[in-house]
Protein backbone atom coordinates (compact mmCIF):
# COMPACT_ATOMS: atom_id res chain seq x y z
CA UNK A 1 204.52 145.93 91.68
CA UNK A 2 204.46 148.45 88.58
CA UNK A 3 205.21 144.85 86.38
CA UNK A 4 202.83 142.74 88.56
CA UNK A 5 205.63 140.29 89.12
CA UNK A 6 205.56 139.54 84.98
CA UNK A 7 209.54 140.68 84.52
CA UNK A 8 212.06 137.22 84.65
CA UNK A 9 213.26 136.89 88.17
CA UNK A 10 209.74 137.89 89.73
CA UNK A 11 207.57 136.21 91.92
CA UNK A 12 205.08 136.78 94.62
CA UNK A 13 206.37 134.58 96.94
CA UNK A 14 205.00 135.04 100.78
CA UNK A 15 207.07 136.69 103.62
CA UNK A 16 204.71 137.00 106.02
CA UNK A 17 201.29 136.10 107.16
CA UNK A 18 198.79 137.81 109.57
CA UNK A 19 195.73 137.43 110.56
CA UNK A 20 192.86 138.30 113.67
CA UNK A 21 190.51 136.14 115.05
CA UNK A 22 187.27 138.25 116.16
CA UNK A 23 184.70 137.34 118.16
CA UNK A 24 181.66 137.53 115.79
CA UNK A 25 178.87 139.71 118.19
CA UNK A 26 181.54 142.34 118.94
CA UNK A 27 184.61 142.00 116.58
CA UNK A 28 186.77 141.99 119.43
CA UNK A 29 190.04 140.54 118.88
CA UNK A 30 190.89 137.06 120.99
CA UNK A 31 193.60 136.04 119.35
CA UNK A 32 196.22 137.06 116.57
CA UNK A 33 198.79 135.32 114.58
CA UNK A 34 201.50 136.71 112.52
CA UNK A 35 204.68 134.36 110.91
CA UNK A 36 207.37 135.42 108.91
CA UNK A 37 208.23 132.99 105.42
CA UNK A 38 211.81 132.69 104.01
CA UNK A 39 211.07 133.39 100.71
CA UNK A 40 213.17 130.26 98.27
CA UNK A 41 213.92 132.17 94.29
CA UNK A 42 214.68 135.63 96.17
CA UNK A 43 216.03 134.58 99.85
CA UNK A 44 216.85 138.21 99.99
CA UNK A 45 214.60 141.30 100.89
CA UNK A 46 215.26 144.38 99.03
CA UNK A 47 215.67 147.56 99.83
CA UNK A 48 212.48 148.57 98.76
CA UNK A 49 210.60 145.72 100.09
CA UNK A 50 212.86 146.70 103.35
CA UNK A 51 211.62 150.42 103.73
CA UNK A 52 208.10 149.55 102.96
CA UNK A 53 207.35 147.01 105.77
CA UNK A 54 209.56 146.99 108.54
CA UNK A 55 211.04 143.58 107.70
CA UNK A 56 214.86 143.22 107.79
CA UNK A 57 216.71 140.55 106.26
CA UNK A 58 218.20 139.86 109.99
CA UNK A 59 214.69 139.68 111.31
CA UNK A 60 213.53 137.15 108.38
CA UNK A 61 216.74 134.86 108.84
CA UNK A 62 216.17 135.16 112.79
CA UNK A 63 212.32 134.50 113.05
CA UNK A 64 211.78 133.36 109.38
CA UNK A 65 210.32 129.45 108.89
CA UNK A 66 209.87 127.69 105.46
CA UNK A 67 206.76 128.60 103.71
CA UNK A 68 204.87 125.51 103.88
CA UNK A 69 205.54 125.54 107.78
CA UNK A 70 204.19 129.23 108.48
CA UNK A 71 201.39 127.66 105.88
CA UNK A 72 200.37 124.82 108.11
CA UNK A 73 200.82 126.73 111.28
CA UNK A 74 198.35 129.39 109.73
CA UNK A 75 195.58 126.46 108.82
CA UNK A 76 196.05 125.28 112.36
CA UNK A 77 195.28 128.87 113.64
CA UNK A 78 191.88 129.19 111.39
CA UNK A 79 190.75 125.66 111.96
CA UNK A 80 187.29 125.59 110.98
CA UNK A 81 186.53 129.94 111.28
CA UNK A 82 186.11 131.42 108.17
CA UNK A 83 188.30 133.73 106.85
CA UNK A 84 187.68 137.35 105.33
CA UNK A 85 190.90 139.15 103.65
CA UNK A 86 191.15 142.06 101.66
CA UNK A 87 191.51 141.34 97.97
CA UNK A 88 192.50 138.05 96.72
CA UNK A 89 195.52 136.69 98.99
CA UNK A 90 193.88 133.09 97.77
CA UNK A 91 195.45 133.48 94.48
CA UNK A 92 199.04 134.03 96.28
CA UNK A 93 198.85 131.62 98.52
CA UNK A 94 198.25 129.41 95.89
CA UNK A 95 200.71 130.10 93.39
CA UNK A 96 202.99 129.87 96.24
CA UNK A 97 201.77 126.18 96.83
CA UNK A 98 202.29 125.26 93.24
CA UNK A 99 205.61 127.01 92.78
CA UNK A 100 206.75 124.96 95.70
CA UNK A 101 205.55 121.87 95.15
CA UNK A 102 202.81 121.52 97.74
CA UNK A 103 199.54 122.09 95.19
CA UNK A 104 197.42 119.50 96.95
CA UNK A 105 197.62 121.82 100.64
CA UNK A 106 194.05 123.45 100.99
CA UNK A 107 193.13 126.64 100.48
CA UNK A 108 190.78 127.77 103.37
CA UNK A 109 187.59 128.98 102.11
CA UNK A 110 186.90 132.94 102.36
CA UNK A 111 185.39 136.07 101.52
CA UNK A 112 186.44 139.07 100.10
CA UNK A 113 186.28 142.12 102.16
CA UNK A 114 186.53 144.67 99.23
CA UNK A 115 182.88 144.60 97.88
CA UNK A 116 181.33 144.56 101.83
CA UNK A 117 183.35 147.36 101.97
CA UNK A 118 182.05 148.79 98.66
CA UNK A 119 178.79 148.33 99.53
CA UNK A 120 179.18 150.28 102.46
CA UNK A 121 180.59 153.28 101.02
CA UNK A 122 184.17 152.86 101.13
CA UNK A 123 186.12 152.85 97.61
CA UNK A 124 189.12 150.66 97.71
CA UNK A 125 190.02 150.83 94.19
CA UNK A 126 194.22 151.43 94.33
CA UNK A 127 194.41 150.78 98.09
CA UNK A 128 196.15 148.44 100.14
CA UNK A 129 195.06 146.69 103.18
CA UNK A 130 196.91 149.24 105.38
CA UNK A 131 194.11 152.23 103.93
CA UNK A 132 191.26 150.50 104.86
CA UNK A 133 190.76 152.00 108.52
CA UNK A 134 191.53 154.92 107.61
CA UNK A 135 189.22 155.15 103.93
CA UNK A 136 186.64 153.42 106.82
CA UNK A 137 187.23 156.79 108.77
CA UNK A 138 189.13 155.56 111.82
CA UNK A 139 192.54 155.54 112.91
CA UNK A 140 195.54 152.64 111.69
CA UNK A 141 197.81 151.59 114.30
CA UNK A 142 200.63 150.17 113.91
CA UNK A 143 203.15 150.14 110.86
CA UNK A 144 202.31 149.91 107.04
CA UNK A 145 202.30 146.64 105.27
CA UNK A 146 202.86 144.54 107.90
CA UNK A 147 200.72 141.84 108.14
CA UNK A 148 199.13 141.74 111.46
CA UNK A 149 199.26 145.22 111.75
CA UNK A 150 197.41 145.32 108.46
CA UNK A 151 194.92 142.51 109.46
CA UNK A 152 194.07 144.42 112.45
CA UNK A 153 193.44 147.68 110.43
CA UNK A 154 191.21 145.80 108.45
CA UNK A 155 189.35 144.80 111.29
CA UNK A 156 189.27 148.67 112.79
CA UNK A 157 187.82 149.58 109.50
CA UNK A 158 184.92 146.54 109.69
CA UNK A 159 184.57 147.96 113.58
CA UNK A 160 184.27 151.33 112.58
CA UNK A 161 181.75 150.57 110.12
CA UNK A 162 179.35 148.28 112.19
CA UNK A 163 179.31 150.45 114.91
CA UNK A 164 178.03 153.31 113.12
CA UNK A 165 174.77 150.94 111.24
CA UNK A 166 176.40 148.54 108.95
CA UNK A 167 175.22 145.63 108.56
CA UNK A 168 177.86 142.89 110.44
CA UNK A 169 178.31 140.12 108.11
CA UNK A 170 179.70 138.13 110.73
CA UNK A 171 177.03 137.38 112.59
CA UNK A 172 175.80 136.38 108.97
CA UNK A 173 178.14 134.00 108.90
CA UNK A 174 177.93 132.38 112.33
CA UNK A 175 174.71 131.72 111.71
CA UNK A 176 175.24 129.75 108.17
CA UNK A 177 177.85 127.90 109.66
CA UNK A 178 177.47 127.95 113.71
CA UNK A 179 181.03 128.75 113.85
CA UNK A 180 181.52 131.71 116.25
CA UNK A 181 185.34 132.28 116.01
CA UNK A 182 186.21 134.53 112.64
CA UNK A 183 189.07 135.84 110.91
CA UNK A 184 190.04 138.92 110.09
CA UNK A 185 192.27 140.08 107.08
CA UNK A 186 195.60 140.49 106.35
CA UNK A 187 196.65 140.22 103.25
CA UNK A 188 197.56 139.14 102.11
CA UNK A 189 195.64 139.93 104.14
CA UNK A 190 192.67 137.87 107.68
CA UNK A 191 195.89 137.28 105.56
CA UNK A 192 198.80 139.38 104.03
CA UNK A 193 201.30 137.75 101.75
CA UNK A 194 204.51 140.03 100.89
């Protein structure tokens, strides 16, 4: 992270996704998703990539599918619900498209939670997806940088937030595009990419 994946060898490549689906009115959950990605250049985790979100090597190998199928399978979960993910998961997903030959997949169209959040009083500068129920003042469940678990704190910190006068910009959003279903982050990350 200190490099931003510049040094040889480096690469963001996806090891898992997560993501919520929330009912737009009341930001209940209804359904989840969460798939771990082999990762191709660095098939191995490291230690530090270990300790900070729960995911083994054993557990990857195990449960782990090709990036391009935890890909599709994620696409098929959002269908036509639009996504919102903390920060810009886009631009990982992507690069992980083009650095494994699949550039013409789409990218599902999105918003960034980070400036709703801003603009509700919640500084995310330097924070990860797994801060933002608790800079939202409410509680994360669940462990650290993993992707569902992150997605759903995400989603606490949008509850949180709503139910104490913010404006819900997903009821916004249902009404642009008369899709009721929405996604929550992960990353990335709706989505988290590792």
């Amino acid at each position: 992270m200190a490099s931003r994946w510049t040094r040889p060898g480096e690469y963001t490549e996806v090891v898992q996704i997560g993501a919520v689906k929330l009912t737009a009115a009341d930001l209940k959950e209804h359904d989840a998703f969460e798939l771990l990605a082999k990762p191709r250049i660095n098939p191995v985790l490291s230690s530090y990539f270990i300790a900070l979100t729960g995911i083994t090597n054993e557990r990857l190998q195990a449960f782990g599918v090709d990036f391009i199928t935890a890909y599709r399978d994620f696409l098929e979960f959002v269908g036509d619900a639009r996504l919102w993910a903390f920060g810009r998961d886009d631009l990982i997903f992507e690069g992980n498209l083009q650095r494994y030959g699949w550039p013409h997949l789409p990218l599902p169209s999105y918003s960034n939670a980070i400036p709703w959040f801003a603009a509700n009083g919640v500084d995310l500068k330097g924070k990860h997806a797994s801060d933002v129920a608790e800079a939202a003042g409410t509680v994360f469940t669940g462990h650290k940088h993993d992707a569902l678990d992150d997605a759903r704190g995400v989603a606490a910190g949008f509850r949180h937030l709503i139910a104490n006068g913010a404006p819900n910009p997903f009821v916004a959003d249902v009404k642009e595009t008369s899709s009721s279903p929405l996604e929550g982050e992960g990353g990335p990350k709706g989505w988290k990419g590792g």
